[in-house]
Protein backbone atom coordinates (compact mmCIF):
# COMPACT_ATOMS: atom_id res chain seq x y z
CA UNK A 1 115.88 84.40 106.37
CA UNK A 2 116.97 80.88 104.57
CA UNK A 3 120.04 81.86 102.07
CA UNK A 4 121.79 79.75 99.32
CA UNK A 5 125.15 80.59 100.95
CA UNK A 6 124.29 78.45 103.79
CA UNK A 7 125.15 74.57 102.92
CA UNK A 8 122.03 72.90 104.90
CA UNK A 9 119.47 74.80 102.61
CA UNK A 10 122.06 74.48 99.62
CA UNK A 11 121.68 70.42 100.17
CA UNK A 12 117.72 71.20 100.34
CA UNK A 13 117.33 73.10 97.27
CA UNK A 14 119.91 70.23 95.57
CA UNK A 15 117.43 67.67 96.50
CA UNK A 16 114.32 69.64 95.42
CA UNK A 17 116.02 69.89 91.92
CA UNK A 18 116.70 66.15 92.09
CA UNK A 19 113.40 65.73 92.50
CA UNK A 20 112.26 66.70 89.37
CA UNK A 21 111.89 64.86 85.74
CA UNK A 22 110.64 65.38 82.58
CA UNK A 23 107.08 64.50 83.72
CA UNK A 24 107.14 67.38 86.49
CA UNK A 25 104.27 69.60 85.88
CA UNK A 26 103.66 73.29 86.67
CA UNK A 27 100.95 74.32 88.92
CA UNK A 28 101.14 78.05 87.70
CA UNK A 29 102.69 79.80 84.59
CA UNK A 30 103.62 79.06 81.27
CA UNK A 31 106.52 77.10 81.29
CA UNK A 32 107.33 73.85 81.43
CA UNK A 33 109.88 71.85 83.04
CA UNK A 34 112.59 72.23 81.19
CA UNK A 35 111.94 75.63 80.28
CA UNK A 36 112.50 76.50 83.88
CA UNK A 37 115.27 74.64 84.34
CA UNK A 38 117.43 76.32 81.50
CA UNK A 39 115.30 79.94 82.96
CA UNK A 40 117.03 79.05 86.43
CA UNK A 41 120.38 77.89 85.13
CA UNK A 42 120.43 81.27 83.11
CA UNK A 43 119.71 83.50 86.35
CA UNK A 44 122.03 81.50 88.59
CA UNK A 45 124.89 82.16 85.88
CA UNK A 46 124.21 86.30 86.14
CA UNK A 47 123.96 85.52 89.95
CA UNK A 48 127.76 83.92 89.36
CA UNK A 49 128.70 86.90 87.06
CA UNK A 50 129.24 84.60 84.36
CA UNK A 51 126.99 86.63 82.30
CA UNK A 52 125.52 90.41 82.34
CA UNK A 53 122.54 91.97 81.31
CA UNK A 54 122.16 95.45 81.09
CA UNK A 55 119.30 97.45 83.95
CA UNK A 56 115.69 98.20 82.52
CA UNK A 57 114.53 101.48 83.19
CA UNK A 58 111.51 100.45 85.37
CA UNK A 59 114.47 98.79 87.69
CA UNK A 60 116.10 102.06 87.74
CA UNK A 61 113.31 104.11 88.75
CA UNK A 62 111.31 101.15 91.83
CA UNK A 63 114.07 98.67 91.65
CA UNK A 64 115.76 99.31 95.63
CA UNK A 65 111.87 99.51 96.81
CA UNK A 66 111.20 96.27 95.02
CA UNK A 67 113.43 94.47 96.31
CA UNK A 68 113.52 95.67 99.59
CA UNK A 69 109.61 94.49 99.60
CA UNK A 70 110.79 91.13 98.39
CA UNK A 71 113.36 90.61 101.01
CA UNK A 72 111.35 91.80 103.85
CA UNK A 73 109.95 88.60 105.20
CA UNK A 74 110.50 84.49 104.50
CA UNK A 75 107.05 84.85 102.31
CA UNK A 76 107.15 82.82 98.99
CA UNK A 77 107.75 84.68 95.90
CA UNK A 78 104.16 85.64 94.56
CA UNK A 79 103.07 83.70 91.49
CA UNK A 80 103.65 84.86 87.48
CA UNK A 81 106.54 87.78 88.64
CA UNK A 82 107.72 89.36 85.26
CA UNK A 83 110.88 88.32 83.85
CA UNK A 84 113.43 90.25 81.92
CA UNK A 85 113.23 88.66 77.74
CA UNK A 86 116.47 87.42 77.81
CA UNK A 87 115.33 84.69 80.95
CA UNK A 88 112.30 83.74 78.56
CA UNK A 89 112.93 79.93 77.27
CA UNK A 90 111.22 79.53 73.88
CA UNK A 91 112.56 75.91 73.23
CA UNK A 92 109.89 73.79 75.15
CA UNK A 93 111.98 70.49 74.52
CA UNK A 94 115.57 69.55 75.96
CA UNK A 95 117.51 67.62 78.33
CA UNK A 96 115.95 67.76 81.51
CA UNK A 97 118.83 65.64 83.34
CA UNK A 98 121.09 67.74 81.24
CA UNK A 99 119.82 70.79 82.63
CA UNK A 100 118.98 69.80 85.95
CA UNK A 101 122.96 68.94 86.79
CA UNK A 102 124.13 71.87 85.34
CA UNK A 103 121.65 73.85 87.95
CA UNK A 104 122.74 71.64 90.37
CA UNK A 105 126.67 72.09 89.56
CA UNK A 106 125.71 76.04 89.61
CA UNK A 107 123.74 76.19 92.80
CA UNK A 108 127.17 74.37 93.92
CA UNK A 109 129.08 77.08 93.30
CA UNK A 110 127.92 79.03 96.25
CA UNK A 111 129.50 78.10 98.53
CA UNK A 112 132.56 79.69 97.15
CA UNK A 113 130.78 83.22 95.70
CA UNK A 114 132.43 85.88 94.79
CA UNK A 115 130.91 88.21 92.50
CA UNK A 116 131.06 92.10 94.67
CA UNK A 117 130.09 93.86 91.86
CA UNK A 118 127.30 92.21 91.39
CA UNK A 119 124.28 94.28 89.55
CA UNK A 120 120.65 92.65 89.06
CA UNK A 121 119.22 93.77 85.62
CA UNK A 122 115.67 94.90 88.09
CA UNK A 123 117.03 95.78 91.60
CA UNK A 124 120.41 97.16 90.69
CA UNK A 125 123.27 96.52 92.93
CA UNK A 126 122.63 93.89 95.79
CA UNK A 127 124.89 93.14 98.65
CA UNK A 128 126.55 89.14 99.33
CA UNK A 129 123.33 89.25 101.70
CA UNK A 130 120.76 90.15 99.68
CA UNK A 131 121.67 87.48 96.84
CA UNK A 132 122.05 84.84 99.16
CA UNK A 133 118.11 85.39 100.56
CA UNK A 134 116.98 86.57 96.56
CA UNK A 135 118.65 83.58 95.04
CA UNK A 136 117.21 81.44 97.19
CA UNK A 137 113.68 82.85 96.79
CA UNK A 138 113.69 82.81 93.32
CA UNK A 139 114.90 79.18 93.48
CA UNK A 140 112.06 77.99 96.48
CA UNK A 141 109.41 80.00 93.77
CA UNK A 142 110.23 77.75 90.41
CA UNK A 143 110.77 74.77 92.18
CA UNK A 144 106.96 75.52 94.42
CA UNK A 145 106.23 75.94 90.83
CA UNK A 146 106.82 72.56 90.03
CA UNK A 147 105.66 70.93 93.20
CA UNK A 148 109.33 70.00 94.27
């Protein structure tokens, strides 16, 4: 299973990013390019533990069996997944170069990870493993999103 801890599909996901610019346009969902930009730059900096959001109760009760379902294969993240409020973007305009290095400086940061405790606000606690392929699926799914 492809992982952002590994540097080849760290360089990938880099250049997917690169690809995109303010006229990127998404094939599914609500938001637009730079709303998931600053959506991804806010999960990759709980990924980092730069920031921590407290579990839902829903997570608490299905969260392991979610994401065990998630991580089972290399399948693409399915389309519209719920999203905890806090990962919403309301502003619809901003930097997209702006945004798109600072995803790019975070997606970076990787290769030097750290963060044991780790504790998803859904799934609960996940092991160095289980970010790694998770990070990387949620990353593949916004940037399918945008045809990058």
């Amino acid at each position: 299973m492809k992982t952002v801890f590994d540097k080849t599909t760290r360089d990938q996901l880099i250049g997917r990013i690169n690809m995109l610019n303010e006229n990127s346009v998404a094939q599914w969902g609500k938001m637009n390019v730079y709303q998931m930009l600053k959506h991804c730059t806010l999960a990759e900096e709980m990924y980092l533990g730069k920031k921590v959001y407290n579990r839902v109760l829903l997570g608490r009760l299905i969260g392991k069996l979610a994401l065990k379902n998630l991580l089972k294969d290399e399948s693409p993240m399915g389309r519209n997944a719920p999203t905890k409020a806090e990962f919403k973007v309301d502003q619809s305009n901003g930097d997209v170069l702006a945004e798109k290095r600072k995803w790019v400086a975070l997606i970076e940061q990787y290769e030097s990870f750290s963060n044991p405790d780790f504790e998803h606000w859904f799934f609960g606690k996940m092991t160095k493993d289980q970010i790694g392929c998770f990070v990387y699926k949620h990353t593949d799914h916004h940037l399918r999103q945008f045809n990058s």
